[in-house]
Protein backbone atom coordinates (compact mmCIF):
# COMPACT_ATOMS: atom_id res chain seq x y z
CA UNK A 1 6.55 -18.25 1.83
CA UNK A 2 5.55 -20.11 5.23
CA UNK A 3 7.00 -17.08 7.69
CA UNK A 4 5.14 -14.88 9.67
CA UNK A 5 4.22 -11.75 9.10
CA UNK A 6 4.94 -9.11 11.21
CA UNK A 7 2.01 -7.31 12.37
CA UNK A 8 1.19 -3.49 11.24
CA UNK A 9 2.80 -1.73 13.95
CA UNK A 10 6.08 -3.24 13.37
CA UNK A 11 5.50 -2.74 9.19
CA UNK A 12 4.91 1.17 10.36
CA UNK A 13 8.41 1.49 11.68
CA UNK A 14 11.06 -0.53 10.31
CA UNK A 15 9.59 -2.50 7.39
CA UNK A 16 10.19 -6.46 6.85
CA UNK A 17 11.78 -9.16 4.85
CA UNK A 18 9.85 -12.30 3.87
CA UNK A 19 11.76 -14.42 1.93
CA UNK A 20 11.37 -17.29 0.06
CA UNK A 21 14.39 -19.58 0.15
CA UNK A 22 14.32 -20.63 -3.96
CA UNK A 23 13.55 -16.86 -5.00
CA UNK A 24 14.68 -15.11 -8.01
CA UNK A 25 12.07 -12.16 -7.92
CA UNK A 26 12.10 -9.53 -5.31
CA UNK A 27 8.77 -7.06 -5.05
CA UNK A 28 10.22 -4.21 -2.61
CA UNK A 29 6.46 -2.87 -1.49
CA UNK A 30 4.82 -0.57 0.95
CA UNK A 31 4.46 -2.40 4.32
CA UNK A 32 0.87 -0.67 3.76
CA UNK A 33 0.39 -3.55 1.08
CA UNK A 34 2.12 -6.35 2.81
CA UNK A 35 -0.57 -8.72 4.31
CA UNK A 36 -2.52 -8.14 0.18
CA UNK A 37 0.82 -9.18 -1.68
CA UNK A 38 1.44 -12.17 0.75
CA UNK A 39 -1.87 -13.37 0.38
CA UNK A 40 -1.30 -13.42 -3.44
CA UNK A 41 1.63 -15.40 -3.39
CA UNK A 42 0.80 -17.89 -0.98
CA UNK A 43 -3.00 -18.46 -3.29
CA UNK A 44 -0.76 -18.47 -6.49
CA UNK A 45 2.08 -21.01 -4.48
CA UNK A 46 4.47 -18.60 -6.31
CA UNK A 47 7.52 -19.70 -3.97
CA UNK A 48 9.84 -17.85 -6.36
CA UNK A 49 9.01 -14.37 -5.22
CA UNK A 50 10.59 -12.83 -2.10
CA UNK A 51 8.38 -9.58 -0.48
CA UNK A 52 10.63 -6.89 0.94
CA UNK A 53 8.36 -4.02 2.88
CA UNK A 54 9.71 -0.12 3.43
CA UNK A 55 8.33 1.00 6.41
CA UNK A 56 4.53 1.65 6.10
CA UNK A 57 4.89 5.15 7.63
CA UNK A 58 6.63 6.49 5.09
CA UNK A 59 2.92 6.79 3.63
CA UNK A 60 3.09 9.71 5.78
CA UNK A 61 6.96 10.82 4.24
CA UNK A 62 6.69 10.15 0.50
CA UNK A 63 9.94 12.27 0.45
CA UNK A 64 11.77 8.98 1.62
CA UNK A 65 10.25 6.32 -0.82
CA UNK A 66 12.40 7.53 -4.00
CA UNK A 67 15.74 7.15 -2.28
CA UNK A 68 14.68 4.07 -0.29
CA UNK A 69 13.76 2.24 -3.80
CA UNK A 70 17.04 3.47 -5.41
CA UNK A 71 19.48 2.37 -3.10
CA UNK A 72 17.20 -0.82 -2.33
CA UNK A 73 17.01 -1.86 -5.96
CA UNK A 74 20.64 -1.11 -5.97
CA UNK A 75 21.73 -3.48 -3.24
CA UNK A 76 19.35 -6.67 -4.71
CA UNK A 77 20.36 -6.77 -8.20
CA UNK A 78 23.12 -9.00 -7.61
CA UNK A 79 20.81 -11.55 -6.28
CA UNK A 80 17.50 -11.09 -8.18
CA UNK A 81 16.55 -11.52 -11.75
CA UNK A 82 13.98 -9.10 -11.48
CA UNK A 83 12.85 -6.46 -9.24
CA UNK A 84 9.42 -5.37 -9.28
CA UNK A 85 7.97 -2.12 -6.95
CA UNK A 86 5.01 -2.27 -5.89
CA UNK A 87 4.50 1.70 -5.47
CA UNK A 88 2.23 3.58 -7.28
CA UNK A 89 2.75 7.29 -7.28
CA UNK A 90 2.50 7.34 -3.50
CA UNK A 91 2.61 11.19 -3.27
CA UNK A 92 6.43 11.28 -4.84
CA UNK A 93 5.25 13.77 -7.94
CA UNK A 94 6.75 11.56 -10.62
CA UNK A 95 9.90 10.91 -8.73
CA UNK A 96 9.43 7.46 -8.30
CA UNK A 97 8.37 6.57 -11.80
CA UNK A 98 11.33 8.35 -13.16
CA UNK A 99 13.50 6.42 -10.48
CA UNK A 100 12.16 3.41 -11.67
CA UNK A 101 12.56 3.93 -15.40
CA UNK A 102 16.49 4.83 -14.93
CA UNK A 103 16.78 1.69 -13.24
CA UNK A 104 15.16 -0.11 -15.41
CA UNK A 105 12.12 -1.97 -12.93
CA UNK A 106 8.39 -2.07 -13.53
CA UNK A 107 6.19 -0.47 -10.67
CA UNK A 108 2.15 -0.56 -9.83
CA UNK A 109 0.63 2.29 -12.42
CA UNK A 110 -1.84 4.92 -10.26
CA UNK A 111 -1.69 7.77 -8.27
CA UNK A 112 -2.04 5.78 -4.94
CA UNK A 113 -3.00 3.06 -3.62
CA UNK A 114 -6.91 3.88 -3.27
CA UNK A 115 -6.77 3.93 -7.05
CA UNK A 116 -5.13 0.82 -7.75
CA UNK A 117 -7.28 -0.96 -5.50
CA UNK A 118 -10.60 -0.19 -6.45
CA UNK A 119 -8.64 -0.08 -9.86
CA UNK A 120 -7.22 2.81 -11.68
CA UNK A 121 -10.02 2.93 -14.17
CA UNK A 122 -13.02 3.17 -12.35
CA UNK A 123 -11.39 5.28 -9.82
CA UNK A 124 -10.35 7.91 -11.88
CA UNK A 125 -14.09 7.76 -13.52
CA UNK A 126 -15.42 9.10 -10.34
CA UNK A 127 -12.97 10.86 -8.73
CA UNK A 128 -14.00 14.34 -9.49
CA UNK A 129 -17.21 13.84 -7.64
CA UNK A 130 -15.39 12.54 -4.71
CA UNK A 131 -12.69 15.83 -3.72
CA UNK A 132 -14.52 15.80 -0.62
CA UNK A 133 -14.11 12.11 0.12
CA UNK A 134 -11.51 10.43 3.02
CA UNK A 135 -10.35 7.07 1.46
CA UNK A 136 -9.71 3.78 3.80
CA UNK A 137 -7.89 0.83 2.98
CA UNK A 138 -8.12 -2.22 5.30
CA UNK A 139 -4.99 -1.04 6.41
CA UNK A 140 -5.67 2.32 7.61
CA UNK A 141 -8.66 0.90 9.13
CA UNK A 142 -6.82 -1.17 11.39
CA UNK A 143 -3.81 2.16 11.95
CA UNK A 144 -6.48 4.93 11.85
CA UNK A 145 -5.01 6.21 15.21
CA UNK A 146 -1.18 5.77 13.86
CA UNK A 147 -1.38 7.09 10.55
CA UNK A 148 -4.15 9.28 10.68
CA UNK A 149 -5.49 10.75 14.35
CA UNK A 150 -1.79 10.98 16.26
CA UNK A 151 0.07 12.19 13.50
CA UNK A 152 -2.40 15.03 13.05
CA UNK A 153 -2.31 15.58 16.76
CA UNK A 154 -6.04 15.20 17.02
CA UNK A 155 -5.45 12.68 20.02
CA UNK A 156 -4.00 16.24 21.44
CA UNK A 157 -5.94 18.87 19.82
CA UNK A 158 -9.00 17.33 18.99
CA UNK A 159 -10.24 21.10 17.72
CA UNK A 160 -8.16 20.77 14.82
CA UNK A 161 -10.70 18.04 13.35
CA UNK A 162 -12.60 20.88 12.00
CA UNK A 163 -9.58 22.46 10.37
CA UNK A 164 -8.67 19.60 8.55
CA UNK A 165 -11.69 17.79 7.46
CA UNK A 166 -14.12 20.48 7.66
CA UNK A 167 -14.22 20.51 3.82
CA UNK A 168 -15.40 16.20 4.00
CA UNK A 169 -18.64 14.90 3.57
CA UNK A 170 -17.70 10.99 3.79
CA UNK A 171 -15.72 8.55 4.36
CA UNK A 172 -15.47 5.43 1.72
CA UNK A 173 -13.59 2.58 3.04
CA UNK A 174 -12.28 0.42 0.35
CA UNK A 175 -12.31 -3.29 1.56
CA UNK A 176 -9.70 -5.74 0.44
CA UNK A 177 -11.58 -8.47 2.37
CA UNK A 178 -14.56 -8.99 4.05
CA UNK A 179 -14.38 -8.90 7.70
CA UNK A 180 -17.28 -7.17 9.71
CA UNK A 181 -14.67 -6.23 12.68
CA UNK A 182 -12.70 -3.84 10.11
CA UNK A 183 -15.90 -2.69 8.67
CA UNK A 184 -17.13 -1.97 12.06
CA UNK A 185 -13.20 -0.01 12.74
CA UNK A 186 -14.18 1.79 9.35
CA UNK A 187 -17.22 2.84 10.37
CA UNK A 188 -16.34 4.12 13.92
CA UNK A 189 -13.06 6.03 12.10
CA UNK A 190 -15.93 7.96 9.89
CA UNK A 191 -17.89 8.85 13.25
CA UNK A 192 -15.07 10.14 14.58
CA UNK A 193 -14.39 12.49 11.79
CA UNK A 194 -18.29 13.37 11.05
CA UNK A 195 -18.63 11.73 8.02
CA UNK A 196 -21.26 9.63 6.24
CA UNK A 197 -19.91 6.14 5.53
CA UNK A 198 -19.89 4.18 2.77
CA UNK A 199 -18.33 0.40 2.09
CA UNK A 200 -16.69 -0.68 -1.39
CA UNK A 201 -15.45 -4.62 -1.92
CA UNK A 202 -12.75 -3.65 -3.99
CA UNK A 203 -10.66 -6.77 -3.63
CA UNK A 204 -6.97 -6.29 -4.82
CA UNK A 205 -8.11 -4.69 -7.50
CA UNK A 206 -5.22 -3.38 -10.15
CA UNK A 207 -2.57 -4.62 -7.11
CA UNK A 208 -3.66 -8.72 -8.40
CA UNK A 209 -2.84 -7.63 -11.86
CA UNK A 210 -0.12 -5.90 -11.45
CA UNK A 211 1.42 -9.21 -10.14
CA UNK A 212 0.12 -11.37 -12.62
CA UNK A 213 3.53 -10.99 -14.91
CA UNK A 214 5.62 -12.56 -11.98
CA UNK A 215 3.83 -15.80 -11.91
CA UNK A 216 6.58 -17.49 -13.89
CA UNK A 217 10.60 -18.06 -12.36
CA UNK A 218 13.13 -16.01 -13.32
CA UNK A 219 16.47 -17.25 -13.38
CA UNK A 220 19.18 -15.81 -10.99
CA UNK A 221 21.81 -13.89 -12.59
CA UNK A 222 24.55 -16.02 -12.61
C-alpha cells in the first residue's frame, strides 16, 4: 500500500486504483473517503486489501453510484475473495443496499457519510435538532468551491446564497484529523455562507469499524 494517492481533484473526476500487489480484498469506496480508508490500512499494515475509488463527484450524482457498484463488483469477483463497499446510503434511496444484498457484499450502514463518521448512533440522536445544519467533512473542506459553491453556481450568482441556505443557522464541520489549516478552510466556508461555526473531532468514526472485519486475508478464489 506504498503508492501515492492522487490528490482530491483528480478523486472528483475519474476515481483511482490503489492496489496492493498480495491482495485478496477489494473495498470499492467513494473517492470522498479515500485519503480516511488509506490511512487505515497503512496503520493496520493490512497489505491484503486493495482500495478502488468511484469518482468523488458522484457525491453530487447519487443516481450513478448503484450502477457503478454493480457492474464494478461484477468485473472484480474473479479476482477478489471479498468485496466490501464502502457506501453508506449516499442519497441512492435504498438502491444501493438492495444492490448490495443481490450481490451478496457488505457495505458501511448510515444514511451518509456525516453519520457514519461522527457515528451512526450519536448522529441520529441529534439530528432532529440539527435540520438547519450544513455538514463538513475534511473533505469538503478542502473541495468547498468544487462540490459545493461552483456546482450551485454561487461563484456566478452569488444571490442565490440566500435561496439555498437561507433556511441554515450553522455550519458543523466534522474533523477526521486535526489540522488547524482545514479548520481554518472550515471556518472561512461557514463565513461565506453566514453561518455560525462549530468543530466536532469525530475521527473515523463508524468508517474504522466498519473495516475492522477485513483485518484478516482472504484467500483468492482459485
Amino acid at each position: 500500500m506504498t503508492a501515492p494517492l492522487p490528490d482530491d481533484a483528480t478523486l472528483t473526476q475519474s476515481g483511482a486504483e490503489i492496489a496492493a500487489p498480495t491482495a485478496s480484498i477489494l473495498i470499492l469506496a467513494c473517492g470522498a473517503l479515500a485519503r480516511e480508508i488509506l490511512a487505515i490500512l497503512r496503520t493496520n499494515g493490512w497489505s491484503h486489501v486493495t482500495l478502488q475509488c468511484l469518482p468523488a463527484i458522484w457525491h453530487n450524482h447519487p443516481e450513478r453510484i448503484t450502477p457503478a457498484i454493480e457492474k464494478a463488483v461484477t468485473e472484480a469477483r474473479a479476482t477478489y475473495s471479498q468485496i466490501f463497499v464502502a457506501y453508506a446510503d449516499c442519497g441512492t434511496g435504498g438502491q444501493l443496499e438492495a444492490a448490495c444484498a443481490r450481490l451478496g457484499v457488505e457495505m458501511i450502514a448510515g444514511p451518509h457519510c456525516y453519520s457514519f463518521f461522527e457515528g451512526n448512533d450519536a448522529f441520529a440522536a441529534h439530528a432532529e435538532d440539527e435540520i438547519t445544519t450544513f455538514y463538513l467533512t475534511d473533505f469538503l473542506a478542502r473541495q468547498f468551491d468544487a462540490f459545493v459553491w461552483t456546482p450551485l453556481g454561487l461563484d456566478r450568482y452569488p444571490q442565490l446564497l440566500e435561496t439555498y441556505f437561507g433556511h441554515y443557522e450553522k455550519l458543523v464541520y466534522l474533523a477526521q484529523t486535526d489540522d488547524d489549516a482545514l479548520t481554518k478552510k472550515a471556518r472561512d466556508c461557514a463565513t461565506r455562507m453566514g453561518l455560525t461555526f462549530e468543530r466536532r473531532f469525530t475521527g473515523y468514526g463508524d468508517l474504522a469499524t466498519a473495516l475492522e472485519p477485513l483485518a484478516a486475508p482472504a484467500a483468492k478464489p482459485g
